[in-house]
C-alpha atoms as a PDB file:
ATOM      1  CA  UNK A   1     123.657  89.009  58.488  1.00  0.00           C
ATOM      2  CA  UNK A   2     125.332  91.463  60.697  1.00  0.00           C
ATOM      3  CA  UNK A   3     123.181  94.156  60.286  1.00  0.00           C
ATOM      4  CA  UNK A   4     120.767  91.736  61.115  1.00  0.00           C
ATOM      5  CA  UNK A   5     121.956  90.768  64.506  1.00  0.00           C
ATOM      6  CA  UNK A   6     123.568  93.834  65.512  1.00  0.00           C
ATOM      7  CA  UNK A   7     119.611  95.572  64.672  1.00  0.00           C
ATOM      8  CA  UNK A   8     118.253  92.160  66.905  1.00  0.00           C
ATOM      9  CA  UNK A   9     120.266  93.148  69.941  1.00  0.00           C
ATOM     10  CA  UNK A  10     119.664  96.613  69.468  1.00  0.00           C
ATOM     11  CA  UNK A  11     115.930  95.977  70.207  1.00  0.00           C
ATOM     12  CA  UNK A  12     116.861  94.051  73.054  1.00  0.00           C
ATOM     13  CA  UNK A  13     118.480  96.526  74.641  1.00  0.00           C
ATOM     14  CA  UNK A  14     115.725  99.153  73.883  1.00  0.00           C
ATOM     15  CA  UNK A  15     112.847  96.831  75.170  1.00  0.00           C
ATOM     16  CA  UNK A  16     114.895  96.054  78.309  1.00  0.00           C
ATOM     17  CA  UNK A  17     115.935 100.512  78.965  1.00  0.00           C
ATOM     18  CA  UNK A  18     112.038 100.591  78.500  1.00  0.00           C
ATOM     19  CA  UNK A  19     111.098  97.923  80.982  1.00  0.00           C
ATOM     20  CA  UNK A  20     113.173  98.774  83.610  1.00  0.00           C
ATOM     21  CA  UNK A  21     111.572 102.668  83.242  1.00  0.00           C
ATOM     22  CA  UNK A  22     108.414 101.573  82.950  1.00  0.00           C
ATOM     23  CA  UNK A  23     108.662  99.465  86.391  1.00  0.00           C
ATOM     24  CA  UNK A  24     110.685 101.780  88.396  1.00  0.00           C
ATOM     25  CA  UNK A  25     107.421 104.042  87.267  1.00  0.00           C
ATOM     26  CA  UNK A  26     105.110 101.564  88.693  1.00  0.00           C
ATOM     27  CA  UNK A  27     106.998 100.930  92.187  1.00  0.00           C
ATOM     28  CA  UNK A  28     107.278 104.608  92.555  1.00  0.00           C
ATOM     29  CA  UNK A  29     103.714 105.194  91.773  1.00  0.00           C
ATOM     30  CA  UNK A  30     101.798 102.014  93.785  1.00  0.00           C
ATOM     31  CA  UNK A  31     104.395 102.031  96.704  1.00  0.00           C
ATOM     32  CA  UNK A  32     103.149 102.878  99.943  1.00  0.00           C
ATOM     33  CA  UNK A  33     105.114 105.692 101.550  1.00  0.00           C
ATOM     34  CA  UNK A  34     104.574 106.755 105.402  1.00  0.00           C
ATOM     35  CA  UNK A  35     106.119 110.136 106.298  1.00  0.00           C
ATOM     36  CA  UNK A  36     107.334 110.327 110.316  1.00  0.00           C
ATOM     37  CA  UNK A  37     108.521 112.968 111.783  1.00  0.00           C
ATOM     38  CA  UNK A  38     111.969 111.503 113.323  1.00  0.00           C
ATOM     39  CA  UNK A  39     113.949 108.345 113.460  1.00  0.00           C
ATOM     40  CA  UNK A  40     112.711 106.600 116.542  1.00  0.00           C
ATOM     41  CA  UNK A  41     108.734 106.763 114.581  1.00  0.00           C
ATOM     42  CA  UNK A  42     110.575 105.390 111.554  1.00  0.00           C
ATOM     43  CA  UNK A  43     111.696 102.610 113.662  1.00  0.00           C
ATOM     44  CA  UNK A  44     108.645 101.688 115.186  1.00  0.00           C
ATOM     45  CA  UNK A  45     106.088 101.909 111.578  1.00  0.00           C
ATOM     46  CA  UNK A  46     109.094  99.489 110.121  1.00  0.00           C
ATOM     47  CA  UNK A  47     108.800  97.143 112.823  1.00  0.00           C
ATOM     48  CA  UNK A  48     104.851  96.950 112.604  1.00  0.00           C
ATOM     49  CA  UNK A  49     104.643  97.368 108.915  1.00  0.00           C
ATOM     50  CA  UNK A  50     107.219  94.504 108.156  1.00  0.00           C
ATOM     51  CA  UNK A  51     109.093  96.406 105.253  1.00  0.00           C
ATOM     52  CA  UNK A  52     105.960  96.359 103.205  1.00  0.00           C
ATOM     53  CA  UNK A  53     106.516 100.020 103.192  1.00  0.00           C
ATOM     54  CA  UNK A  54     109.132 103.007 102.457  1.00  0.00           C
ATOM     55  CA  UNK A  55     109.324 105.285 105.530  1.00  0.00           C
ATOM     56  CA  UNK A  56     110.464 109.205 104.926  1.00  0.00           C
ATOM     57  CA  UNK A  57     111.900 110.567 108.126  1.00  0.00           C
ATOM     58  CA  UNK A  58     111.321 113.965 107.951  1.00  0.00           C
ATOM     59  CA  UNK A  59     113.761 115.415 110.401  1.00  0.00           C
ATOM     60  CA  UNK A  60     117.352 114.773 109.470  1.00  0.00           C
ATOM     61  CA  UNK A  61     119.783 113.096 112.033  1.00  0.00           C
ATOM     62  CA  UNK A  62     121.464 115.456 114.336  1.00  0.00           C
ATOM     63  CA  UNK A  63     119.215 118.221 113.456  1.00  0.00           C
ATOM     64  CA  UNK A  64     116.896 120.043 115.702  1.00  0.00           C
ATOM     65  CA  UNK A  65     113.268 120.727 115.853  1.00  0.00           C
ATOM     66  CA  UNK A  66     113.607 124.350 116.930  1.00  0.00           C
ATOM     67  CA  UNK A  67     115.215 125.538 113.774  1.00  0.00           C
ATOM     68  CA  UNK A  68     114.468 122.740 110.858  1.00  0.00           C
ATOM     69  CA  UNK A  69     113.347 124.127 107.934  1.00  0.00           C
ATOM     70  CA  UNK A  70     111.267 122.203 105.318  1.00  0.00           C
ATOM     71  CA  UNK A  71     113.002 121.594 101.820  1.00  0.00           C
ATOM     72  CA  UNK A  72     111.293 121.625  98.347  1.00  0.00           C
ATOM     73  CA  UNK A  73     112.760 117.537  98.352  1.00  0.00           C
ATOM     74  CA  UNK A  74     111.007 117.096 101.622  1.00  0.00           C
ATOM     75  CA  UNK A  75     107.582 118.516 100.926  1.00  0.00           C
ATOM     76  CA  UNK A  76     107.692 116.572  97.751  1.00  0.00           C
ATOM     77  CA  UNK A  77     108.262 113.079  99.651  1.00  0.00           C
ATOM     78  CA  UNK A  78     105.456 114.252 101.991  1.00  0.00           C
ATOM     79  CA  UNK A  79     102.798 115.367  99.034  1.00  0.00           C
ATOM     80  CA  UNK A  80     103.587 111.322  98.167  1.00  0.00           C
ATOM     81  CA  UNK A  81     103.128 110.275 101.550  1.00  0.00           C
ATOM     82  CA  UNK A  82     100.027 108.364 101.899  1.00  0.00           C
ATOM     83  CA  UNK A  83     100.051 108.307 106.217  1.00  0.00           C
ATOM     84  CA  UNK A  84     102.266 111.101 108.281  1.00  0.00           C
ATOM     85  CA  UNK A  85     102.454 109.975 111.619  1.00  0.00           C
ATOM     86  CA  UNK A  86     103.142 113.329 113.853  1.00  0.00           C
ATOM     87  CA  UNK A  87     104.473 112.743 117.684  1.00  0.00           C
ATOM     88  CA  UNK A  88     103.612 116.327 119.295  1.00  0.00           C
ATOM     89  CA  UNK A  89     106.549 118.349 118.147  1.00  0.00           C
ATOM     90  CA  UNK A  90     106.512 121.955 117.409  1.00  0.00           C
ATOM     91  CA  UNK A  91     107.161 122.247 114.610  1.00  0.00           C
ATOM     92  CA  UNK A  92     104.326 119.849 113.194  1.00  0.00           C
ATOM     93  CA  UNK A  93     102.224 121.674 115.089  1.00  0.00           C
ATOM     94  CA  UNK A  94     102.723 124.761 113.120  1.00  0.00           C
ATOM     95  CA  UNK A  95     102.510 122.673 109.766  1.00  0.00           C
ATOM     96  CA  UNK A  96      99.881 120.157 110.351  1.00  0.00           C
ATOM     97  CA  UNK A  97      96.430 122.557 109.262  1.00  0.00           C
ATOM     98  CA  UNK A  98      99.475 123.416 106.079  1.00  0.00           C
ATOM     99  CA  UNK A  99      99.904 120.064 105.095  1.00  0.00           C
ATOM    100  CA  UNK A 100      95.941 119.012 105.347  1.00  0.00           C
ATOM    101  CA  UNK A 101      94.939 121.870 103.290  1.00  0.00           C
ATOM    102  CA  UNK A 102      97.888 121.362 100.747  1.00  0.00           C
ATOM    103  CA  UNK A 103      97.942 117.529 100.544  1.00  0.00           C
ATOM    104  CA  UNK A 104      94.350 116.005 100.494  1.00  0.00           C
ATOM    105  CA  UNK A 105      95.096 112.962  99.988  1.00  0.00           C
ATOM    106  CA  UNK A 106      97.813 112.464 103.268  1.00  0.00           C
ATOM    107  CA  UNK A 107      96.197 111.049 106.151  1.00  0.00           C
ATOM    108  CA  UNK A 108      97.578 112.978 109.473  1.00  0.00           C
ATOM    109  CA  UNK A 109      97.258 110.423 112.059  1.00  0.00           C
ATOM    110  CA  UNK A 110      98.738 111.482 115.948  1.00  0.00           C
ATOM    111  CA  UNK A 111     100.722 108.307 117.175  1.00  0.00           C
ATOM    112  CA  UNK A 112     100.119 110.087 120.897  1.00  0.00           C
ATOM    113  CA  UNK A 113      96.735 109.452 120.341  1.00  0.00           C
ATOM    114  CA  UNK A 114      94.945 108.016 124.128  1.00  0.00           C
ATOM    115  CA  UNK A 115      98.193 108.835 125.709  1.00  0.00           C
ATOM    116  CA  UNK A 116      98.257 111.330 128.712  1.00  0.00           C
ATOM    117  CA  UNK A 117     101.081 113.765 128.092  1.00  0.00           C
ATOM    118  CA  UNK A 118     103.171 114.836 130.557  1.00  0.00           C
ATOM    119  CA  UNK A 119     103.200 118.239 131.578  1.00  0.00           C
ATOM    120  CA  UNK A 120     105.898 120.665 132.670  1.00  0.00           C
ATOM    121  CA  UNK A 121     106.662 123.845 133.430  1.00  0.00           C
ATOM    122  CA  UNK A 122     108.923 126.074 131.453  1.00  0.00           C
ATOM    123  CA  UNK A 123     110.048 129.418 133.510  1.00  0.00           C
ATOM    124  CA  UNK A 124     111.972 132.192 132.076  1.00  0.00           C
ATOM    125  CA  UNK A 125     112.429 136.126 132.994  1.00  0.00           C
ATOM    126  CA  UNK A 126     112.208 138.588 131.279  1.00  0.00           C
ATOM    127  CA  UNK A 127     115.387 140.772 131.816  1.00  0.00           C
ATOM    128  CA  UNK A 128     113.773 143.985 130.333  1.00  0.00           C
ATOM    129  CA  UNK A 129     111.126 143.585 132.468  1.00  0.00           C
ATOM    130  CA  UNK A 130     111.997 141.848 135.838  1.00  0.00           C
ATOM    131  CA  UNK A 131     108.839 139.512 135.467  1.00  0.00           C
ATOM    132  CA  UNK A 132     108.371 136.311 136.405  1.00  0.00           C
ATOM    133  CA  UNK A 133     106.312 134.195 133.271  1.00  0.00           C
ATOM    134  CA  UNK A 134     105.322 130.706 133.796  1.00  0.00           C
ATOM    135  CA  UNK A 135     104.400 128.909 130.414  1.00  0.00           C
ATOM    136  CA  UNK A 136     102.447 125.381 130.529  1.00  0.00           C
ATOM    137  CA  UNK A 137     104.473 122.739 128.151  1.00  0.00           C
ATOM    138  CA  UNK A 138     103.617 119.033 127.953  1.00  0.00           C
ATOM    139  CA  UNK A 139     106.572 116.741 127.249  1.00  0.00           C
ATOM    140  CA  UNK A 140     106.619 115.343 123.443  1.00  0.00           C
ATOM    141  CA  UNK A 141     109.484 112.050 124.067  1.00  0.00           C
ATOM    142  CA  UNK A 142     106.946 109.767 124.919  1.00  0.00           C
ATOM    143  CA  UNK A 143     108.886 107.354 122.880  1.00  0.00           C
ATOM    144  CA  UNK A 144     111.153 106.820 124.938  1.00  0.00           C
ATOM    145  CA  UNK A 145     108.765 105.645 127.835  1.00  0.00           C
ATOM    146  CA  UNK A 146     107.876 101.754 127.140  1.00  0.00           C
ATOM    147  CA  UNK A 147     104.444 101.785 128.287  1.00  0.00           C
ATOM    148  CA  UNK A 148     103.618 104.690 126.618  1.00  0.00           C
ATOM    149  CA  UNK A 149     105.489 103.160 123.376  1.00  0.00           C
ATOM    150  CA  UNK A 150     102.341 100.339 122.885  1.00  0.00           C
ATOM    151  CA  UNK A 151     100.238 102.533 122.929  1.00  0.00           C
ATOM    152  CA  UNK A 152     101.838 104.237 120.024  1.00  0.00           C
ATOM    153  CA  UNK A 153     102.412 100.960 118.571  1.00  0.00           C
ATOM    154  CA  UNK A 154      98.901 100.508 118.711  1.00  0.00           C
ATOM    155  CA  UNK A 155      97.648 103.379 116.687  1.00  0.00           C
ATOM    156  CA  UNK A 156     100.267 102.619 114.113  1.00  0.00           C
ATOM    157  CA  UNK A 157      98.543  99.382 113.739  1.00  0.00           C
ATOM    158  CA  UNK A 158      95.382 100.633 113.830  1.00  0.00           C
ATOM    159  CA  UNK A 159      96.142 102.873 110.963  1.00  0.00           C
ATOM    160  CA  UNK A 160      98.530 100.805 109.215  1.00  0.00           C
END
């Protein structure tokens, strides 16, 4: 009678290990992941999407733009990525062709999309050669301009 119980809860505990894998495999495979470039994008797709989706910020806090480097962990969470909202930083747009051409299936979508851009002027010499060289920059933080900010909003909904 032992044997019999102790082989009945052993096939409980099998068929419930083998559950919980088999839906951890189905919420990683049908959730709907949205890859942003940094924190303040995250904020806004969570706030339009309701938490009916995972959001993968792809810039770390406290890191900067100028010298991030992708990891293997990150490129994997973007291959995933159904949507990857970019904002105009440099660094996506040295990746951006990379990631169409590797990732078919990830929708690129420009949240600064109708948005005039700012534009400023960056001036530096050259100390080697005394030269004066003026280079034409537009300014990426449009998030942090309200107006600007629904019309970001809107293209997230628009995609979303």
């Amino acid at each position: 009678m032992k044997k019999i119980i102790l082989f009945i809860l052993s096939l409980g505990i099998f068929y419930t290990f083998t559950q919980a894998k088999n839906l951890e495999q189905e919420q990683n495979t049908s959730s709907n992941l949205v890859s942003v470039s940094i924190a303040p994008q995250a904020f806004f797709v969570k706030k339009i999407a309701a938490n009916t989706l995972d959001i993968n910020v792809i810039l770390p806090p406290n890191s900067n733009e100028h010298n991030f480097e992708f990891k293997p962990s990150t490129m994997k969470k973007l291959e995933k990525s159904d949507i990857y909202f970019t904002i105009g930083l440099e660094f996506e747009k040295v990746f951006t062709d990379k990631f169409k051409q590797n990732f078919p299936k990830l929708q690129v979508v420009n949240m600064q999309k109708n948005i005039a851009l700012i534009q400023t002027h960056d001036t530096h010499e050259h100390s080697h050669e005394h030269e004066h060289h003026e280079h034409e920059h537009f300014d990426p933080h449009t998030w942090l301009d309200p107006i600007l900010v629904q019309t970001m909003a809107l293209n997230i909904y628009d995609t979303l």
